[in-house]
Protein backbone atom coordinates (compact mmCIF):
# COMPACT_ATOMS: atom_id res chain seq x y z
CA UNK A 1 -57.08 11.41 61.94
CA UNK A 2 -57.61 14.07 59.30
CA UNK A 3 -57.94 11.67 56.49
CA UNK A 4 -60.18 9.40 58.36
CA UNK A 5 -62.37 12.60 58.98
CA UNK A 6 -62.33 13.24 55.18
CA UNK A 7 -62.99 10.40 53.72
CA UNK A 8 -66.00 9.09 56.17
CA UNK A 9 -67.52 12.90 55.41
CA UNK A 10 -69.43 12.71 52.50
CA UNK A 11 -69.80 16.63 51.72
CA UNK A 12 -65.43 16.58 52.30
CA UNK A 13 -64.49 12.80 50.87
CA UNK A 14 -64.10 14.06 47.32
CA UNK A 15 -61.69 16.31 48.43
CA UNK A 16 -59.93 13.77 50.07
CA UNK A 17 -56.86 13.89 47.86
CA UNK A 18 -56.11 17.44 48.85
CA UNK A 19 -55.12 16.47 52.05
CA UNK A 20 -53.28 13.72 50.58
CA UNK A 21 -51.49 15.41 47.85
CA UNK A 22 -50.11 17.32 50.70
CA UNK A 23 -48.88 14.60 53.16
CA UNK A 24 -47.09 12.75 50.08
CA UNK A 25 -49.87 9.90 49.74
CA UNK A 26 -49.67 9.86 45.97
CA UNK A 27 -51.14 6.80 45.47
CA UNK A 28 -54.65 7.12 47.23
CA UNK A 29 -55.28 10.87 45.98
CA UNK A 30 -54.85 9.34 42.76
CA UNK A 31 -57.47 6.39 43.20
CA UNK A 32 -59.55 9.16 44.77
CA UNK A 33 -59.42 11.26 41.40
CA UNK A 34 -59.58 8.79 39.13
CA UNK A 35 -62.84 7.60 41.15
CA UNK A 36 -64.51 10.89 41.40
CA UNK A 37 -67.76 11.35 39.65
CA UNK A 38 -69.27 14.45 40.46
CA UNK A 39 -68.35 18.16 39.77
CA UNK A 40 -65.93 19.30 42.36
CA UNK A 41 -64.49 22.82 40.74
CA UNK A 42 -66.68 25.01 39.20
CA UNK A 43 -69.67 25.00 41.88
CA UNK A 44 -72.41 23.32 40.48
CA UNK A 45 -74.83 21.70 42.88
CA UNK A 46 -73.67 18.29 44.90
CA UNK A 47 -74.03 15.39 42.52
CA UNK A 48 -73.90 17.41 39.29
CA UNK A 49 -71.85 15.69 37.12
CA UNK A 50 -68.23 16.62 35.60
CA UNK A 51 -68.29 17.87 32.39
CA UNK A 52 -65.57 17.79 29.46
CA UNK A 53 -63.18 20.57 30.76
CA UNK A 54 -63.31 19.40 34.86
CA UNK A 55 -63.05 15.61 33.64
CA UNK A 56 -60.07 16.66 31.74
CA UNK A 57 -58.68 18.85 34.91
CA UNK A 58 -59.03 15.90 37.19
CA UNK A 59 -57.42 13.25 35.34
CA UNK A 60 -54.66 15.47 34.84
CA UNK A 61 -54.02 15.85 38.43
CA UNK A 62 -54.60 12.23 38.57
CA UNK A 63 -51.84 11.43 36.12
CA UNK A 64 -49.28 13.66 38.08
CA UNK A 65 -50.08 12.61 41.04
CA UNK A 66 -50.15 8.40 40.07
CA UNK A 67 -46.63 9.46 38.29
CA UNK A 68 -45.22 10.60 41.60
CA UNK A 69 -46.95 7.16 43.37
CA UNK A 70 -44.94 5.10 40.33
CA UNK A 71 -41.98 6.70 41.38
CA UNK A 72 -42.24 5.49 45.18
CA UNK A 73 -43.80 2.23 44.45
CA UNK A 74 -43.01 1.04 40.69
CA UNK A 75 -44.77 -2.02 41.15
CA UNK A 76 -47.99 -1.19 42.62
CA UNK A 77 -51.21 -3.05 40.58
CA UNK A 78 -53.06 -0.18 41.52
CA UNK A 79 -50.86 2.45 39.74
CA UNK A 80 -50.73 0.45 36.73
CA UNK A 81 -54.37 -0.09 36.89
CA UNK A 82 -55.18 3.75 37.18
CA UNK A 83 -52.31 4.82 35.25
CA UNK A 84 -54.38 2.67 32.15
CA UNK A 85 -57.86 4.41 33.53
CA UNK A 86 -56.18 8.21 33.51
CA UNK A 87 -54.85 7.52 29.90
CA UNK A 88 -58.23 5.92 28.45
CA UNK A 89 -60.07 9.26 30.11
CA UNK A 90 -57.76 11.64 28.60
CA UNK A 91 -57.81 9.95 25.02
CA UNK A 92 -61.86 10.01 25.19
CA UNK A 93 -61.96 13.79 26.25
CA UNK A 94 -59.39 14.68 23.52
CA UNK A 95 -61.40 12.37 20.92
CA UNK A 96 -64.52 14.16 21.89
CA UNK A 97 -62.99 17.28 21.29
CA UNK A 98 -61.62 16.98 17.85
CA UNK A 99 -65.52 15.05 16.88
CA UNK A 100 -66.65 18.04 18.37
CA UNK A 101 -64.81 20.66 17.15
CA UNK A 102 -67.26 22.30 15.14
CA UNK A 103 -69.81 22.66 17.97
CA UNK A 104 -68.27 23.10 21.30
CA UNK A 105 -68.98 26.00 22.77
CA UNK A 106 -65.15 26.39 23.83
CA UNK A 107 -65.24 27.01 27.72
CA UNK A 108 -65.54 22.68 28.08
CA UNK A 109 -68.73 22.85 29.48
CA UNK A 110 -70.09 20.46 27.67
CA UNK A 111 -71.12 17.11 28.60
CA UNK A 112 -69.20 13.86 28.40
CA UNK A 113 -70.21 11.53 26.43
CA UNK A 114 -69.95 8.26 26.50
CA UNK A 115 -67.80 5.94 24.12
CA UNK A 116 -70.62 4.23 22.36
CA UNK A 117 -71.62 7.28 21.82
CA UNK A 118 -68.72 9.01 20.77
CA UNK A 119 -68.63 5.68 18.18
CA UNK A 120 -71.64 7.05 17.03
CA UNK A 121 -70.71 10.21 16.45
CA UNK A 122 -67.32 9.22 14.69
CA UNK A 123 -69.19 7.26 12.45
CA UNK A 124 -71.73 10.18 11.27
CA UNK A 125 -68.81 12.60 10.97
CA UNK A 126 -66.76 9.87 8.75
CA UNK A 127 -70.81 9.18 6.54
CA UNK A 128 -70.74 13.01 5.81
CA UNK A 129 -67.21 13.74 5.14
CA UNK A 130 -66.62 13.79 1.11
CA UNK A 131 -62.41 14.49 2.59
CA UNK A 132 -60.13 11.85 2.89
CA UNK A 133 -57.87 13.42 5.55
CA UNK A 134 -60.87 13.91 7.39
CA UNK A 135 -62.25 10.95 7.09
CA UNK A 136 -58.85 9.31 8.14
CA UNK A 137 -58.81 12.16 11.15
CA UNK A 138 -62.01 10.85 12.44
CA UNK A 139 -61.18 7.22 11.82
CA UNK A 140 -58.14 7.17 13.70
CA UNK A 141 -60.20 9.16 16.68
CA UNK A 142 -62.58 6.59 16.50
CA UNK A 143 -60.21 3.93 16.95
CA UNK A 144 -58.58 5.59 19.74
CA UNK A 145 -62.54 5.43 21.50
CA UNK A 146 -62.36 2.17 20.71
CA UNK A 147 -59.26 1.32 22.36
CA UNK A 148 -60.07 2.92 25.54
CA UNK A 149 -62.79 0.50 26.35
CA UNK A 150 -60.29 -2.25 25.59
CA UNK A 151 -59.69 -2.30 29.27
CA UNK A 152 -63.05 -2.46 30.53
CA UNK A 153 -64.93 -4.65 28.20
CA UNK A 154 -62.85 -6.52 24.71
CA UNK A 155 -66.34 -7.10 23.12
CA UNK A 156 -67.26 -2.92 23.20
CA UNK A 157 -64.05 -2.68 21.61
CA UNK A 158 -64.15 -4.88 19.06
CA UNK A 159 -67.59 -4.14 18.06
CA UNK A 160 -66.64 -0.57 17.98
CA UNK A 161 -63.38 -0.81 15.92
CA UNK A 162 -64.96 -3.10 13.46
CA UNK A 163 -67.51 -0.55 12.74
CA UNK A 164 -65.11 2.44 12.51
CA UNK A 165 -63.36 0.43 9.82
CA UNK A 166 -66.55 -0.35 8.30
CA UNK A 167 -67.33 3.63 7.83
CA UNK A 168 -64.30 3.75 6.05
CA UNK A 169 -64.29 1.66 3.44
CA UNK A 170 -68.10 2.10 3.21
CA UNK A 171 -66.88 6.05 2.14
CA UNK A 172 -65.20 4.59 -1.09
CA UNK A 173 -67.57 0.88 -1.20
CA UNK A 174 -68.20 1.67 -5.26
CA UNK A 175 -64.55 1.91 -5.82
CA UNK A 176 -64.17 -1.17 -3.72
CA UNK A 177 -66.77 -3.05 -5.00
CA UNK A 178 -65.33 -2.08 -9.00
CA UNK A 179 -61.38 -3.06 -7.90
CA UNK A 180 -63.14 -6.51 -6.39
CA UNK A 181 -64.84 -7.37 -10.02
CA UNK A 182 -61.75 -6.14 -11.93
CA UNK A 183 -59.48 -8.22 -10.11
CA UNK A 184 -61.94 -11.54 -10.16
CA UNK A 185 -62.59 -11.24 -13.74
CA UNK A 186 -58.39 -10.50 -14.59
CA UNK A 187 -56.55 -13.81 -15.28
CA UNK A 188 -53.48 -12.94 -12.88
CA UNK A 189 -55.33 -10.37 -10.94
CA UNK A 190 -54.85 -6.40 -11.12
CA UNK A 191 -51.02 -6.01 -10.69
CA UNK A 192 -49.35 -4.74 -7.64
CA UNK A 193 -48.39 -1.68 -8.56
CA UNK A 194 -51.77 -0.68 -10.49
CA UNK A 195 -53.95 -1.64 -7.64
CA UNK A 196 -51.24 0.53 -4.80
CA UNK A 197 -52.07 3.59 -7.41
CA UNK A 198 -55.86 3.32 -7.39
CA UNK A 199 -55.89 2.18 -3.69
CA UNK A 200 -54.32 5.09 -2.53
CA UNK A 201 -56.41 7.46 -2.46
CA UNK A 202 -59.39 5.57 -0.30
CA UNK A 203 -60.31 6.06 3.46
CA UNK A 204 -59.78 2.62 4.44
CA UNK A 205 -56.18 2.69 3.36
CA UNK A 206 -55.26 5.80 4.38
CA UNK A 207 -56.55 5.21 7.94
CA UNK A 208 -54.36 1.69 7.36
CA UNK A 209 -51.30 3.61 6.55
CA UNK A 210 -51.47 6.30 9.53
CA UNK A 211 -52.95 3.48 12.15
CA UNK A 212 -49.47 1.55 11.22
CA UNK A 213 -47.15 4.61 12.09
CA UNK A 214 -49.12 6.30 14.65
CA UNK A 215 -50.27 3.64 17.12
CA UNK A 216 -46.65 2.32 17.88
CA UNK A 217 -47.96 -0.89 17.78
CA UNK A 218 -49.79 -0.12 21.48
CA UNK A 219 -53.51 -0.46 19.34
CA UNK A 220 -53.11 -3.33 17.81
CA UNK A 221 -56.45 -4.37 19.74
CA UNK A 222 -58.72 -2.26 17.57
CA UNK A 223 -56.21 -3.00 13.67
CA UNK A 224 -58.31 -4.59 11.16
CA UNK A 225 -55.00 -6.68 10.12
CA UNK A 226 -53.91 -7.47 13.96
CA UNK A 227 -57.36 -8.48 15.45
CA UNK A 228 -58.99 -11.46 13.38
CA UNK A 229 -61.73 -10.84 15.26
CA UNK A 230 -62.43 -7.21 14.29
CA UNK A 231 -61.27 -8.28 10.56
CA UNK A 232 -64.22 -10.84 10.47
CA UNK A 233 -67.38 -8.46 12.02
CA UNK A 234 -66.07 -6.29 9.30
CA UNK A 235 -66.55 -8.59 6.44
CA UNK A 236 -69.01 -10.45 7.66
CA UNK A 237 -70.68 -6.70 7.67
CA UNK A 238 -70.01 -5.88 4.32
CA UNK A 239 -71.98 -9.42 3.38
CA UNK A 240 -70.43 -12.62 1.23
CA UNK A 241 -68.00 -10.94 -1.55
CA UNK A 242 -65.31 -13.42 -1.03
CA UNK A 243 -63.20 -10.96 -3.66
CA UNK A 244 -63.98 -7.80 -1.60
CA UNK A 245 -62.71 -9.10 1.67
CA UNK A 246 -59.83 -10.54 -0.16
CA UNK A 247 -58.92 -7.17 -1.80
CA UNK A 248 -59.72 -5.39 1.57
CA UNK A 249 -56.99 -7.69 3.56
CA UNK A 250 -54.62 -7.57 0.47
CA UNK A 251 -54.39 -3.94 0.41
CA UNK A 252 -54.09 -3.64 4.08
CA UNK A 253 -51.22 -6.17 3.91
CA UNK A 254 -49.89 -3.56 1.06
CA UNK A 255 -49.87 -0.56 3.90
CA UNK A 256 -46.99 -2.47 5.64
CA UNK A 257 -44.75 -2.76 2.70
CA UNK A 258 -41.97 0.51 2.13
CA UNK A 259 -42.32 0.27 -1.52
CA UNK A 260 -46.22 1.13 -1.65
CA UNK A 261 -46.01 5.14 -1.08
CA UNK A 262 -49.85 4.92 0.25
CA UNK A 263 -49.57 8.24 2.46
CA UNK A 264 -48.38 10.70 -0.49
């Protein structure tokens, strides 16, 4: 009777999963957090909206509590479905923070953006960087945006990934674009082993060579190697050098291989 009077209460329903978390119904206060919208913690006015830090305190009780519902009922669609939804929210508020870590104010008040957005904002910090391990630091977070729409809507992601990896080479494009006529004009091609040394040191392949060992394999979605379909936006981006896009996928191929040292 309790719950009923929550949820059909709508100054209480939000705090539905109070009651819930108490009785041992895991599963529904975790569809309730996962579903809640508005600011519930820090007093704001009805309606406000979460921002960074609350959006980060909710999922977390979210996760807990749809890890206790797993436990109970292992096969439950909707516990895989949030479980995905709680892990996408917590990469995007972490992502945020490290794009942001130059201008948040540090209490999390800030507001949450949006992945497009956050794109956006990976992409300006990777135009302005003149740092490789930045550049690879904000790469990788803009991947992991990416990614998290993968759920939701495969073209977002896509579009987003492809121009993440586009930023990157576009960082080192005149070393690029010099490798691409070198190699053309070469009878055999550069070698192997002169093209890993001068490939090395660019954005694109160092984002390559940590994407490979950090992802596990579970963003292969958003890889310029593992999704043809991100691949081509990307060339197609960077216009008709045939010998670019060749040298682009060859040296990505390279990342792969333990006898190209591309992370030193």
């Amino acid at each position: 009777a309790l719950t009923r009077f929550l949820r059909n209460d709508n100054r209480l329903g939000d705090l539905a999963w109070i009651h819930d978390l108490r009785i041992g119904a895991h599963e529904r206060a975790a569809d309730t957090l996962v579903n809640l919208t508005s600011s519930i913690f820090r007093g704001k006015d009805a309606g406000a909206p979460m921002d960074l830090w609350e959006n980060e305190q909710v999922m977390s009780l979210a996760k807990l509590s749809n890890k206790l519902a797993r436990s109970k009922n292992p096969d439950s669609a909707l516990v895989a479905r949030n479980s995905t939804i709680i892990e996408n929210s917590l990469n995007l508020v972490e992502a945020q923070r490290i794009l942001q870590e130059d201008d948040l104010d540090g209490d999390g008040s800030e507001a949450i953006l949006p992945p497009d957005e956050l794109i956006v904002l990976a992409v300006n910090k990777i135009n302005s960087s003149r740092d490789v391990e930045n550049i690879k630091k904000y790469g990788l977070c803009g991947l992991a945006i990416a990614h998290a729409t993968s759920s939701e809507d495969a073209i977002a992601m896509i579009h987003g990934a492809a121009t993440i990896w586009e930023a990157c080479i576009r960082s080192d494009i005149h070393t690029w674009n010099s490798l691409a006529r070198e190699n053309s004009m070469a009878v055999t091609g550069i070698s192997e082993e002169d093209l890993s040394q001068r490939v090395r040191g660019t954005a694109f392949v160092g984002v390559n060579g940590e994407f490979a060992t950090s992802s596990g394999g579970s963003m292969q979605g958003v890889g310029f190697l593992s999704n043809v379909h991100v691949r081509r936006r990307v060339l197609e981006s960077l216009g008709s050098n045939e010998d670019l896009g060749k040298l682009l996928v060859h040296s990505a191929e390279m990342v792969g291989d333990e006898s190209c040292s591309f992370k030193g």
